[in-house]
Protein backbone atom coordinates (compact mmCIF):
# COMPACT_ATOMS: atom_id res chain seq x y z
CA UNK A 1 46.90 -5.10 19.60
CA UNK A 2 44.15 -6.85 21.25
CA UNK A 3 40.74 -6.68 19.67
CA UNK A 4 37.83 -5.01 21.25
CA UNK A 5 35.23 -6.96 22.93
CA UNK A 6 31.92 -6.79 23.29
CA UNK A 7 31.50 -8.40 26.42
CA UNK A 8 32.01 -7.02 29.23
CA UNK A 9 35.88 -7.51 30.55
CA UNK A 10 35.01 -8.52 33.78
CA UNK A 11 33.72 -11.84 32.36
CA UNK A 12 35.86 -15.15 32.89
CA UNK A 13 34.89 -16.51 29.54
CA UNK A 14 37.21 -18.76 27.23
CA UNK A 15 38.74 -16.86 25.02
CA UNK A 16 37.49 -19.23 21.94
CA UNK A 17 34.17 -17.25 22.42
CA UNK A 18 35.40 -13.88 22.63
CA UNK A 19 36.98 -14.38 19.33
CA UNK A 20 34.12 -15.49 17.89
CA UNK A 21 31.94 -11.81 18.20
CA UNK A 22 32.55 -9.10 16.12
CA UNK A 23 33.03 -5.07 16.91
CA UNK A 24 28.92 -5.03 17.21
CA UNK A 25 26.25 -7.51 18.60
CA UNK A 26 25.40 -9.07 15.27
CA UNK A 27 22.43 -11.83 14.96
CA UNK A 28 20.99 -14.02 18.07
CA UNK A 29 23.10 -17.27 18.41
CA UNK A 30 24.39 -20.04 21.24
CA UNK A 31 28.18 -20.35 21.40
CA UNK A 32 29.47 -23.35 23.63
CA UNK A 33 33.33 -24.04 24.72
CA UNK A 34 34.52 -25.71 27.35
CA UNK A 35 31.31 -26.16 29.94
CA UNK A 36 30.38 -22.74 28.94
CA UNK A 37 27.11 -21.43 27.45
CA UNK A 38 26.98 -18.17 26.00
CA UNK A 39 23.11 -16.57 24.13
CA UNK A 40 23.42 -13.48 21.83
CA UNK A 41 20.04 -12.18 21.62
CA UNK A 42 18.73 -8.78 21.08
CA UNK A 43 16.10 -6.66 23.57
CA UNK A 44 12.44 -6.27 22.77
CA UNK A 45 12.48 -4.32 19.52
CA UNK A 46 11.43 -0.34 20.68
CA UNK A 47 9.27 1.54 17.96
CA UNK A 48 10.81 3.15 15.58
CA UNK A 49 13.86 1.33 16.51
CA UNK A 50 16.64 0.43 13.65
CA UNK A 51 19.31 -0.89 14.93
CA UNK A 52 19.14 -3.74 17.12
CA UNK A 53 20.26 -3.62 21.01
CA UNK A 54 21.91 -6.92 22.04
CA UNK A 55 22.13 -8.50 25.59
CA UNK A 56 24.67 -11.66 26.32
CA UNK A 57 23.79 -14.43 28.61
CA UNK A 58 26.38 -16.38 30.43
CA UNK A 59 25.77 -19.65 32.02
CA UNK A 60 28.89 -20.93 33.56
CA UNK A 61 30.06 -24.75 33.62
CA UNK A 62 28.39 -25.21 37.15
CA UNK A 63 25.16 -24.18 35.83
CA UNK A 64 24.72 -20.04 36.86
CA UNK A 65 23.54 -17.97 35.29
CA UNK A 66 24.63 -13.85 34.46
CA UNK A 67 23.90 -11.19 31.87
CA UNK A 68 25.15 -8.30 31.01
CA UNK A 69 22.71 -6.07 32.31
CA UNK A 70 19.45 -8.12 33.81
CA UNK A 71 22.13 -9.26 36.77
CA UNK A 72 22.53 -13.22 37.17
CA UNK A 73 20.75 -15.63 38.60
CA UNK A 74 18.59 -18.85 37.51
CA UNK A 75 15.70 -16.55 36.34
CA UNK A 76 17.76 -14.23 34.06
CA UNK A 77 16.43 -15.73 30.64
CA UNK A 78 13.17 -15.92 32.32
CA UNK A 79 12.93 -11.95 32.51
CA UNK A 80 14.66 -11.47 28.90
CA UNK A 81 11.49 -13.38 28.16
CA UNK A 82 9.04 -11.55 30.33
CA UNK A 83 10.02 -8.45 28.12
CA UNK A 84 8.96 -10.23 24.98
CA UNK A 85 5.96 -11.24 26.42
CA UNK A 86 5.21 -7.62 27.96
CA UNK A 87 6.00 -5.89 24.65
CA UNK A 88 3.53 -8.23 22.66
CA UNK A 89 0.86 -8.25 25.39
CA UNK A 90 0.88 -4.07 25.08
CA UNK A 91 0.51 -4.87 20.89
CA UNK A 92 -2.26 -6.74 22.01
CA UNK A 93 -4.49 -3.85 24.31
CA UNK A 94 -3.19 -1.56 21.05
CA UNK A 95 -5.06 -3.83 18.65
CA UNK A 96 -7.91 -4.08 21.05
CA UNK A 97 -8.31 -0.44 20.79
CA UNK A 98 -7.85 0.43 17.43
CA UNK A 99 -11.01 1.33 15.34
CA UNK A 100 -8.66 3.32 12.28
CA UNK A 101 -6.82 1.60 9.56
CA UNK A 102 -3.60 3.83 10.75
CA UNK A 103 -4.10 2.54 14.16
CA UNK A 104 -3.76 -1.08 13.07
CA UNK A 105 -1.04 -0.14 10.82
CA UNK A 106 0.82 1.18 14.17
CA UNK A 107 0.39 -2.12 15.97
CA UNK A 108 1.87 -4.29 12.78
CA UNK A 109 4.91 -2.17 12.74
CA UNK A 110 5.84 -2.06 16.31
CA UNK A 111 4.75 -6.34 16.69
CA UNK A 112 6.32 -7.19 12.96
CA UNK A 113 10.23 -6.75 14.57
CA UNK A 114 9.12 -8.43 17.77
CA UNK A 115 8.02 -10.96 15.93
CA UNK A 116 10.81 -11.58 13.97
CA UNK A 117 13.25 -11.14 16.83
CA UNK A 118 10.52 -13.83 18.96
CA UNK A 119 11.34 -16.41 16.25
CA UNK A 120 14.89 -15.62 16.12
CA UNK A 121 15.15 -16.21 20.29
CA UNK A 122 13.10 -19.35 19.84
CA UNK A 123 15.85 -20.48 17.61
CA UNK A 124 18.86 -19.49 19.79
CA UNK A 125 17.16 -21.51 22.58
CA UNK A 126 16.58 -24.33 20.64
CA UNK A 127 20.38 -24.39 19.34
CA UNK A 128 21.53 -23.68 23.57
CA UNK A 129 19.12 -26.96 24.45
CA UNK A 130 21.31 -28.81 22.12
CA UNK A 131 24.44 -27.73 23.33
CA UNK A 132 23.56 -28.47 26.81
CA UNK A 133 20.99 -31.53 27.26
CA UNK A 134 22.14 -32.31 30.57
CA UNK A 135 20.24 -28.30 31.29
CA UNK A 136 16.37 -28.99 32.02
CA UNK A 137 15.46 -25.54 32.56
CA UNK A 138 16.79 -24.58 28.69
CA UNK A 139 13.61 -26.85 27.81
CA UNK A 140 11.52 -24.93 29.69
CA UNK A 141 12.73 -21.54 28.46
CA UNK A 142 12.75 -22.70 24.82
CA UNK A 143 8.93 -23.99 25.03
CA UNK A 144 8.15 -20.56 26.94
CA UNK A 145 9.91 -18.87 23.81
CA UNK A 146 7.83 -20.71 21.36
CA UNK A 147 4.93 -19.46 22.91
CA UNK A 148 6.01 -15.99 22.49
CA UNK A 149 6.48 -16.32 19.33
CA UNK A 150 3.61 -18.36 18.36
CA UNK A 151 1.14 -15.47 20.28
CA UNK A 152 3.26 -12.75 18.39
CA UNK A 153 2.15 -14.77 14.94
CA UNK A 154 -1.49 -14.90 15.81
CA UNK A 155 -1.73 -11.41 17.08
CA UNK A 156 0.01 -10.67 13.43
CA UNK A 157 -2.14 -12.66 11.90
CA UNK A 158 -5.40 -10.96 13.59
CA UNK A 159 -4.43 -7.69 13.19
CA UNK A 160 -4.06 -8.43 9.65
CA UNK A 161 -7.57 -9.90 9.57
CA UNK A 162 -9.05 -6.62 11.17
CA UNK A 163 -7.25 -4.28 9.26
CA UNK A 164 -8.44 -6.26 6.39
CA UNK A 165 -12.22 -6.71 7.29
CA UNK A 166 -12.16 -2.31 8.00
CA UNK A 167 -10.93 -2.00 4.47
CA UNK A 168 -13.38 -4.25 2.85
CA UNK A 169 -16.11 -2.19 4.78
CA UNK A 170 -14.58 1.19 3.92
CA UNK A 171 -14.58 0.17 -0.01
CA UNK A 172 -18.21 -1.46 0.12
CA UNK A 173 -19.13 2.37 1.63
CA UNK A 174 -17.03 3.64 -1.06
CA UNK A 175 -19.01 1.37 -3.27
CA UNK A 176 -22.75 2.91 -2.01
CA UNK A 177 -21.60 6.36 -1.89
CA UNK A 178 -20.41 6.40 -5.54
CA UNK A 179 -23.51 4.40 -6.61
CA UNK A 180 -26.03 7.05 -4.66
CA UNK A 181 -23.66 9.87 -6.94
CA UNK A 182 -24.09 8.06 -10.08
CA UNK A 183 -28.02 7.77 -9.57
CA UNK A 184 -28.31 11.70 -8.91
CA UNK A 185 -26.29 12.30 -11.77
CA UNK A 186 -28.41 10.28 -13.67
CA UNK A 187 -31.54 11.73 -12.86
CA UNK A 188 -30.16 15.57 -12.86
CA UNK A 189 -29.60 14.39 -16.40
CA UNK A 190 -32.83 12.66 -17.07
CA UNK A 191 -34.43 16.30 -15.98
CA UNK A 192 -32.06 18.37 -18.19
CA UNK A 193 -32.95 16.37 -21.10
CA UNK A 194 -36.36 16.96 -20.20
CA UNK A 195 -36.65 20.71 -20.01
CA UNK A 196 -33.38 21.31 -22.14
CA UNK A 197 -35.98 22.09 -25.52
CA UNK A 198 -37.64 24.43 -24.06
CA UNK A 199 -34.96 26.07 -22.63
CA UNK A 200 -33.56 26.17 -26.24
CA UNK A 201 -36.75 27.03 -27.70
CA UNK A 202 -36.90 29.66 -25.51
CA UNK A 203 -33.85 31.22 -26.05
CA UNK A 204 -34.02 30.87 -29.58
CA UNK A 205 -37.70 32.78 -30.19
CA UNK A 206 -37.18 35.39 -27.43
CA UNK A 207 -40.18 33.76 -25.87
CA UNK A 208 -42.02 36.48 -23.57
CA UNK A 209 -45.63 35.93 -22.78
CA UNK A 210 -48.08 38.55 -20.86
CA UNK A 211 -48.83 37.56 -17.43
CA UNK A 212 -50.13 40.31 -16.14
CA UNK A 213 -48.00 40.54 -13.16
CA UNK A 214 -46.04 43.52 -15.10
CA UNK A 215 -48.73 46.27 -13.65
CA UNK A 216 -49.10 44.57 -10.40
CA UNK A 217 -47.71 46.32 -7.14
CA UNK A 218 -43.88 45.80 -6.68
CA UNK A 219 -42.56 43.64 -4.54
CA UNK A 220 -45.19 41.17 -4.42
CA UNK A 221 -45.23 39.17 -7.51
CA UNK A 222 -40.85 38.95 -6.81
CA UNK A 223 -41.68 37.46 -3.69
CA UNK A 224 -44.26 35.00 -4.88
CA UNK A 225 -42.05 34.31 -7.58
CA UNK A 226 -38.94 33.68 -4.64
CA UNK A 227 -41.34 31.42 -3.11
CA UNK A 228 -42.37 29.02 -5.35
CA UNK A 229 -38.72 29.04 -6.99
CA UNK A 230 -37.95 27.95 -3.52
CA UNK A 231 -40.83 25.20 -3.20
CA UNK A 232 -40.12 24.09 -6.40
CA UNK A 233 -36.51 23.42 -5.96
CA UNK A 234 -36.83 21.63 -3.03
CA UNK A 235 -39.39 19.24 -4.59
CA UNK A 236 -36.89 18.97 -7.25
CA UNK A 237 -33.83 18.15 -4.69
CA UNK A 238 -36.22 15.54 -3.17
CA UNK A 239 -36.70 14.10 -6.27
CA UNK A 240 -32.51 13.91 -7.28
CA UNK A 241 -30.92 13.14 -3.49
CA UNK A 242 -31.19 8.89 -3.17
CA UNK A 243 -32.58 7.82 0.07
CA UNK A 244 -29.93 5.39 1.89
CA UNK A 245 -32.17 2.58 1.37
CA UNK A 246 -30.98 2.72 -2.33
């Protein structure tokens, strides 16, 4: 019983390199045999994305080119590339516009796969320019998949950096804000020492002194007594809040 194959039927390849792929797509190679050139590389990586979609390009022994689903001529590994390159570029306005540490940890995982797969296509090109040195135009789309790949690493790399630099800033706020609460603390406890004697004292002896305000007209010595409670605390907050510049 003949084996399943991945490419499509309608292709005239040798039968050496139909026997060579598996039930599924597998990892981005070259094969060569006799004249014939065939890339197994994977699409752009979606987000979310697990398993890897893969995409088979055919250049014959006279030097044509077809895929399996980007149609043939001499430009078809130029638009598998253009993909790459329009994936990474939209990583790049993401990055641009991110101002939250979950928004740069959305760009790394969508450009981390491309990445990988960028450096993985670089590779495949590399091994095709070997198999075929008399074919200029592999040089050109290896050198044009390096760069790919090497702007995929530095966008990695700067995302990285900014995520980085926002989480050094959020712990140095971190950093104030828990200083400013340990200095209030401190001084609500500097004033509770302070007046915690007589409190005690108080408590202790019953301590009830004549004022006079016991015969005075009700509600007015309440009132007075609201309002300089409420004076009083706010001096008091003013005193325990710490200012920014400290």
């Amino acid at each position: 019983m003949e084996a399943k194959s991945v490419l499509p039927r309608a292709w005239d390849v040798p039968a050496e390199l139909r026997n060579r792929l598996g039930a599924t797509v597998g990892r981005q190679r070259a094969m060569a045999a006799d004249g014939h050139l065939l890339l197994v590389v994977h699409m752009p990586p979606k987000p979310d994305e697990k398993a890897r979609q893969g995409r088979f390009l055919w250049r014959k022994p006279d030097g044509t080119w077809t895929s399996n689903d980007l149609g043939g001529g001499p430009q078809v590994v130029g638009k598998h590339l253009d993909q790459f390159a329009k994936a990474i570029e939209e990583c790049d306005v993401l990055e641009q516009q991110a101002s939250r540490a979950e928004e740069y940890l959305a760009v790394l995982e969508r450009l981390a796969p491309l990445q990988r797969s960028g450096r993985n296509l670089h590779g495949v090109l590399q091994e095709a320019r070997q198999l075929c040195p008399d074919d200029r135009e592999l040089i050109n789309f290896r050198d044009r998949a390096y760069e790919i790949e090497r702007t995929a690493e530095l966008l990695q790399t700067e995302t990285n950096n900014s995520l980085q630099l926002l989480m050094a800033k959020r712990a140095e706020e971190q950093a104030k804000a828990s200083r400013r609460m340990a200095v209030s603390a401190h001084r609500l406890n500097v004033l509770a020492a302070f007046f915690f004697p007589v409190a005690a004292l108080s408590g202790i002896l019953g301590v009830n002194l004549v004022h006079g305000f016991e015969s005075f007209r009700a509600p007015v010595p309440f009132l007075a007594f609201v309002a300089v409670s409420a004076v009083l605390g706010l001096i008091m907050a003013s005193f325990v809040a710490v200012s920014r510049r400290d």
